[in-house]
PDB file of N, CA and C in Angstrom:
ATOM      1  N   UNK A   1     129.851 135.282  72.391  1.00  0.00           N
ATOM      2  CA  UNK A   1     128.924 135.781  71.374  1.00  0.00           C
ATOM      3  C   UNK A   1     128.023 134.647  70.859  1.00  0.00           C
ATOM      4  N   UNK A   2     128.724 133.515  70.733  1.00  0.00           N
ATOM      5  CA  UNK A   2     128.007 131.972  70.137  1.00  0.00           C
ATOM      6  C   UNK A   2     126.562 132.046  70.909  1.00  0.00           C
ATOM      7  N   UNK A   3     127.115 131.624  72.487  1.00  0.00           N
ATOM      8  CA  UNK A   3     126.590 131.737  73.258  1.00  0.00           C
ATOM      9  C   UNK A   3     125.152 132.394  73.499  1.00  0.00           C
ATOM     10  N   UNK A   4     125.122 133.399  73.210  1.00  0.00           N
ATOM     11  CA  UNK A   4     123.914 134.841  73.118  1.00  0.00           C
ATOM     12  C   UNK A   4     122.803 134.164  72.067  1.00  0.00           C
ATOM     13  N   UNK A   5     123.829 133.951  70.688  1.00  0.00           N
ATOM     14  CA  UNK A   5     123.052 133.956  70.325  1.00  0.00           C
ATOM     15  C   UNK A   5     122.211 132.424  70.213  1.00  0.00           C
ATOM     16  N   UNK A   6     122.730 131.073  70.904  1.00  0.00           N
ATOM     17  CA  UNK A   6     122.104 130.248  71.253  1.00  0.00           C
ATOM     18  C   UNK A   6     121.102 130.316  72.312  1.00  0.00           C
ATOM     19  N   UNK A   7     120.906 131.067  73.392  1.00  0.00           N
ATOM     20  CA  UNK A   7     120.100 131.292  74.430  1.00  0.00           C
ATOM     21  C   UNK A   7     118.816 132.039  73.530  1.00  0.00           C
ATOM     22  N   UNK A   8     119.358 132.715  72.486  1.00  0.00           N
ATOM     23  CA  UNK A   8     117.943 133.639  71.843  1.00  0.00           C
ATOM     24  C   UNK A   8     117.097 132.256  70.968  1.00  0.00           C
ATOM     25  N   UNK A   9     118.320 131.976  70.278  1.00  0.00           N
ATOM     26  CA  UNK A   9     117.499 130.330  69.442  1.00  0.00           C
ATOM     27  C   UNK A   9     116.015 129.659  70.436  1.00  0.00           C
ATOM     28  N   UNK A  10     116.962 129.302  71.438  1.00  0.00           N
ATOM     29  CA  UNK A  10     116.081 128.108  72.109  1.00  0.00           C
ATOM     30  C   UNK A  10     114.858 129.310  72.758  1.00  0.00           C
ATOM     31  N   UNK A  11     115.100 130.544  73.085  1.00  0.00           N
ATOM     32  CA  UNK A  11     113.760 130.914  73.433  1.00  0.00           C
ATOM     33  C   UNK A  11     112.808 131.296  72.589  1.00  0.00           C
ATOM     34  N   UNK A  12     113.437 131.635  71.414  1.00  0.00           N
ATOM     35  CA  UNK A  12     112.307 131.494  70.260  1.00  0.00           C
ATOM     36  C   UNK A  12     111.659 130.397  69.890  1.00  0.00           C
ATOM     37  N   UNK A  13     112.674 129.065  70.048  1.00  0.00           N
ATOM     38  CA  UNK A  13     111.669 127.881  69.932  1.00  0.00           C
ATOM     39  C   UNK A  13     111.081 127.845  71.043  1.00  0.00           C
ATOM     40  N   UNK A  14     111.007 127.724  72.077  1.00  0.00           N
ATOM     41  CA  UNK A  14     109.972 128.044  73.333  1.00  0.00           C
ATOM     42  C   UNK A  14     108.705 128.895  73.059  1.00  0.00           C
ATOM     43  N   UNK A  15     108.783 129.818  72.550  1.00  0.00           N
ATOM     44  CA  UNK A  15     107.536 130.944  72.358  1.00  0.00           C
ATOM     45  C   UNK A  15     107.330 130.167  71.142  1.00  0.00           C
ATOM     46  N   UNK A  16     107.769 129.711  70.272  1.00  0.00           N
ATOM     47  CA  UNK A  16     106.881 129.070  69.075  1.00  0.00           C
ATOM     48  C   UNK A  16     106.000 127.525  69.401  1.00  0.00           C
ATOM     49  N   UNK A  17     106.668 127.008  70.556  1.00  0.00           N
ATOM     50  CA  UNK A  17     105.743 125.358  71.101  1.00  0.00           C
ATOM     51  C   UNK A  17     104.485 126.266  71.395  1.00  0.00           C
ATOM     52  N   UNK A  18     105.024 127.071  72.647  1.00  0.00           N
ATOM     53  CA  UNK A  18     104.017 127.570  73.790  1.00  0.00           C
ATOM     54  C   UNK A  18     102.582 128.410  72.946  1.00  0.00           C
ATOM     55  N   UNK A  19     102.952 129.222  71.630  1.00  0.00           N
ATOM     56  CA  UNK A  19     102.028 129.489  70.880  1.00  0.00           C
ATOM     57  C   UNK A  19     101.062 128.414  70.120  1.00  0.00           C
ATOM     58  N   UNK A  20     101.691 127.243  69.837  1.00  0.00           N
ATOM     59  CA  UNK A  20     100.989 126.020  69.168  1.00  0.00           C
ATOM     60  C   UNK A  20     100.526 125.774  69.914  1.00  0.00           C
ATOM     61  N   UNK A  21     100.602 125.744  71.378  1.00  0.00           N
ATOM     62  CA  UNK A  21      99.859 124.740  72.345  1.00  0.00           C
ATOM     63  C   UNK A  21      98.512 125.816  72.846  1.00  0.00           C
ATOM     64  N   UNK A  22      98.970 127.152  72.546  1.00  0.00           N
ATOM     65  CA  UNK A  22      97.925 128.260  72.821  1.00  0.00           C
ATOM     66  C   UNK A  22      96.942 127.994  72.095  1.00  0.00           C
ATOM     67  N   UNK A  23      97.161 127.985  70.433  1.00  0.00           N
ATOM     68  CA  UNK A  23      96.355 128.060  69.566  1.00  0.00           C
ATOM     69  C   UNK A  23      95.243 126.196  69.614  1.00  0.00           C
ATOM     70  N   UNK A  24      96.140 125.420  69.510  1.00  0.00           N
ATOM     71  CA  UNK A  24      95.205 124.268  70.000  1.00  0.00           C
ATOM     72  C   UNK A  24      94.219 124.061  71.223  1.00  0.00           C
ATOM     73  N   UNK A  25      94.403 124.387  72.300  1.00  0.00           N
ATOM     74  CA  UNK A  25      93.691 124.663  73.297  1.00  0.00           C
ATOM     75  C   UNK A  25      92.633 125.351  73.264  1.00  0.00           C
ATOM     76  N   UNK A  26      92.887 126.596  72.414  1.00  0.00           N
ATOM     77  CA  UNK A  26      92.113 128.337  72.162  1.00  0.00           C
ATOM     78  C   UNK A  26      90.945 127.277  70.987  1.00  0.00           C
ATOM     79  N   UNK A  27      91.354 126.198  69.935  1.00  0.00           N
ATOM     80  CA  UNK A  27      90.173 125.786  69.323  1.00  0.00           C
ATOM     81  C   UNK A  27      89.477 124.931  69.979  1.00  0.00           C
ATOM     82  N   UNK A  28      89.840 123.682  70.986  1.00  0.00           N
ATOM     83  CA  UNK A  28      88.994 123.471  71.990  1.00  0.00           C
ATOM     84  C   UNK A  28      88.073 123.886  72.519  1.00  0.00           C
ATOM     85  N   UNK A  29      88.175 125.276  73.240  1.00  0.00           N
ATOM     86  CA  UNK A  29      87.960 125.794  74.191  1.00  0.00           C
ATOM     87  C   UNK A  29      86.534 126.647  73.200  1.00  0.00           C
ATOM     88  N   UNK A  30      86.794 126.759  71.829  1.00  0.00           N
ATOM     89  CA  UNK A  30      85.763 127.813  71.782  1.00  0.00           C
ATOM     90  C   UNK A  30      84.776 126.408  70.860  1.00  0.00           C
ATOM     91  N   UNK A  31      85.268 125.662  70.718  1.00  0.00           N
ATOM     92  CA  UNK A  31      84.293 124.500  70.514  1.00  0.00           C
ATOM     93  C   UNK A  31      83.305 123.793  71.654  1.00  0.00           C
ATOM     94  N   UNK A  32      83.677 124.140  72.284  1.00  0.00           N
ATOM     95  CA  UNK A  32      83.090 123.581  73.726  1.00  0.00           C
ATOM     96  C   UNK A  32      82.733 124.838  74.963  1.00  0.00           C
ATOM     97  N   UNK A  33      82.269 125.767  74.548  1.00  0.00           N
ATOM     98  CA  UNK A  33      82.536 126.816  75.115  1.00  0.00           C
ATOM     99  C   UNK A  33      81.453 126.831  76.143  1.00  0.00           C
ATOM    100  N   UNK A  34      81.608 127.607  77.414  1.00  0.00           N
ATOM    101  CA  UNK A  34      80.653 127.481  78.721  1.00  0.00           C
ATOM    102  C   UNK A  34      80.006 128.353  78.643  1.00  0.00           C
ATOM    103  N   UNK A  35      78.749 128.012  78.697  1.00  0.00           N
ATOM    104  CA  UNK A  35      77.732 129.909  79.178  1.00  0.00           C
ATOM    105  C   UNK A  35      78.489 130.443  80.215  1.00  0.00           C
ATOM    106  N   UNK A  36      78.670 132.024  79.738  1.00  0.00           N
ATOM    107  CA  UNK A  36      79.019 132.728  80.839  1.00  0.00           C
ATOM    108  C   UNK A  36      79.745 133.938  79.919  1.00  0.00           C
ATOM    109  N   UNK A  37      80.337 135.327  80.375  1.00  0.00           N
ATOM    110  CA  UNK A  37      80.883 135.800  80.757  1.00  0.00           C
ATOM    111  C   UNK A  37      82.389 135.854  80.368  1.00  0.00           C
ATOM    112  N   UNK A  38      83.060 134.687  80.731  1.00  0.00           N
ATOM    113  CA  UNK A  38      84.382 134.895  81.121  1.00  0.00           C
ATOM    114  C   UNK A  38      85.197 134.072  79.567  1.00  0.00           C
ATOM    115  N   UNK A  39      86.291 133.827  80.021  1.00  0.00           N
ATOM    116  CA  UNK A  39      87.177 133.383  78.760  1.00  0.00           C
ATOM    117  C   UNK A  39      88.028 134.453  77.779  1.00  0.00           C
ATOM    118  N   UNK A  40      89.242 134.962  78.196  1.00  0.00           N
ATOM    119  CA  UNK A  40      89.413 136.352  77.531  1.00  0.00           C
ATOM    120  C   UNK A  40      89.925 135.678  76.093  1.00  0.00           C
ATOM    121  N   UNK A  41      88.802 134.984  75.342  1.00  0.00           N
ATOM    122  CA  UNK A  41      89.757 134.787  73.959  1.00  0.00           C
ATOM    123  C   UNK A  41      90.044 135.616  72.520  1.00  0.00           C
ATOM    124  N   UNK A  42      90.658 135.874  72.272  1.00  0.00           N
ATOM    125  CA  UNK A  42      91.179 136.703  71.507  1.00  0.00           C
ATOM    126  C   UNK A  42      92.274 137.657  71.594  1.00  0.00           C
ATOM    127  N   UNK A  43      92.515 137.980  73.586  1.00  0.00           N
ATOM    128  CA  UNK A  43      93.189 138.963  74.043  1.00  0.00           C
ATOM    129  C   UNK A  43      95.089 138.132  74.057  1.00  0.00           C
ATOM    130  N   UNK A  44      94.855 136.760  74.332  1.00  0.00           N
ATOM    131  CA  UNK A  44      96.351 136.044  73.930  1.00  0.00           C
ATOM    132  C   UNK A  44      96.964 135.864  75.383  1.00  0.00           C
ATOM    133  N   UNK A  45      95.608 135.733  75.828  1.00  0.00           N
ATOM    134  CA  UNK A  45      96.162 135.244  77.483  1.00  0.00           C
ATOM    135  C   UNK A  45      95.659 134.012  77.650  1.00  0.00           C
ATOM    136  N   UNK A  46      97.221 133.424  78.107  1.00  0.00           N
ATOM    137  CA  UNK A  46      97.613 132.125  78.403  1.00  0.00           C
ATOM    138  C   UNK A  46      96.202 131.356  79.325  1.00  0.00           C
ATOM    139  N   UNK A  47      95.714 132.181  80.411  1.00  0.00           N
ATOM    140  CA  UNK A  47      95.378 131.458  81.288  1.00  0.00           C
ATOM    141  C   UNK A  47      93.258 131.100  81.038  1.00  0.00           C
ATOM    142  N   UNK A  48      92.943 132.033  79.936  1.00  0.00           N
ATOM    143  CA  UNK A  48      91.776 131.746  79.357  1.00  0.00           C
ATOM    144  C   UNK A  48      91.361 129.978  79.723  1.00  0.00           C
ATOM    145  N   UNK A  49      91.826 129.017  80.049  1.00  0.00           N
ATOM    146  CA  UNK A  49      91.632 127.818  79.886  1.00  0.00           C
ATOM    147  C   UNK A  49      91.021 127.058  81.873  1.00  0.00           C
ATOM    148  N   UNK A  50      91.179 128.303  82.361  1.00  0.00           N
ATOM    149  CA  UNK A  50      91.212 127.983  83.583  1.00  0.00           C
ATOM    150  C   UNK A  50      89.397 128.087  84.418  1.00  0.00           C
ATOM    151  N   UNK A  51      88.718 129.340  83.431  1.00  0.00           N
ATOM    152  CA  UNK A  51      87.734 129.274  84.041  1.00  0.00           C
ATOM    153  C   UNK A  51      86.641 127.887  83.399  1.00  0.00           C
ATOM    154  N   UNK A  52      87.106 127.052  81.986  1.00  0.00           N
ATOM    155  CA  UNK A  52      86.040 125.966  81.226  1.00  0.00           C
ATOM    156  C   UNK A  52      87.251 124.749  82.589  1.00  0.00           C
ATOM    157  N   UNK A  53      87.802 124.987  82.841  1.00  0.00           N
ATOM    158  CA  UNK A  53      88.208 123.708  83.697  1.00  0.00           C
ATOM    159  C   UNK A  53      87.564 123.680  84.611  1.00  0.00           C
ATOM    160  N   UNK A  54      87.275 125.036  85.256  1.00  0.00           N
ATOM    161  CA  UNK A  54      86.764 124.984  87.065  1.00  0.00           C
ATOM    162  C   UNK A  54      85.263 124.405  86.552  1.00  0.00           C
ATOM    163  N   UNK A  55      84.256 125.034  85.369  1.00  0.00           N
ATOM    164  CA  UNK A  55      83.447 125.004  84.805  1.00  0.00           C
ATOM    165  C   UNK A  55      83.088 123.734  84.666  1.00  0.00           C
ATOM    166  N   UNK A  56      84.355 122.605  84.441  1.00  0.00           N
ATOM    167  CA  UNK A  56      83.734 121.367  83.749  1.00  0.00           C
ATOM    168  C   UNK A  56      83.931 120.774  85.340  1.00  0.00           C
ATOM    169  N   UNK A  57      84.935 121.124  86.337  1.00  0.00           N
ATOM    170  CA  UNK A  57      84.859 120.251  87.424  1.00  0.00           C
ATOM    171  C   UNK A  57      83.189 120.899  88.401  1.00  0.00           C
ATOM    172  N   UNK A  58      82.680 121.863  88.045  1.00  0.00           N
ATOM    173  CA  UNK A  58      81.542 122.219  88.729  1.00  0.00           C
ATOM    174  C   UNK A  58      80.515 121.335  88.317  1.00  0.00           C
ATOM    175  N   UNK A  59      80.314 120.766  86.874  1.00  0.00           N
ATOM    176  CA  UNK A  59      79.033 120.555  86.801  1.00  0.00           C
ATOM    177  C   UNK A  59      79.133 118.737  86.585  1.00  0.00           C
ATOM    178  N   UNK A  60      80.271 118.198  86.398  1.00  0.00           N
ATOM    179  CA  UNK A  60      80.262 116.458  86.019  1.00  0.00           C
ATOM    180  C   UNK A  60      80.421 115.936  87.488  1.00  0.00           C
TER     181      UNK A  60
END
């Protein structure tokens, strides 16, 4: 039973880093933001960060 409920602990601290690191990135990202289209921010998907990367390796 200990057990259970230590595996729930540590994944709640997991979803609470992984949200800080969302939300820091997510203010980056709309500070520096690329013409275009794309970037689903607001929707709380992780991978929003992928099209200002391809973006910054296209144009430097």
């Amino acid at each position: 039973m200990n057990r259970i409920f230590l595996y729930f602990a540590i994944i709640v601290l997991l979803l609470i880093c992984i949200s800080l690191l969302n939300i820091k990135s997510k203010e980056n990202y709309e500070k520096d933001r690329p013409p275009g289209p794309w970037g689903d921010i607001g929707t709380g998907n992780p991978w929003y960060m992928y099209p200002y990367i391809l973006h910054n390796i296209e144009y430097y």
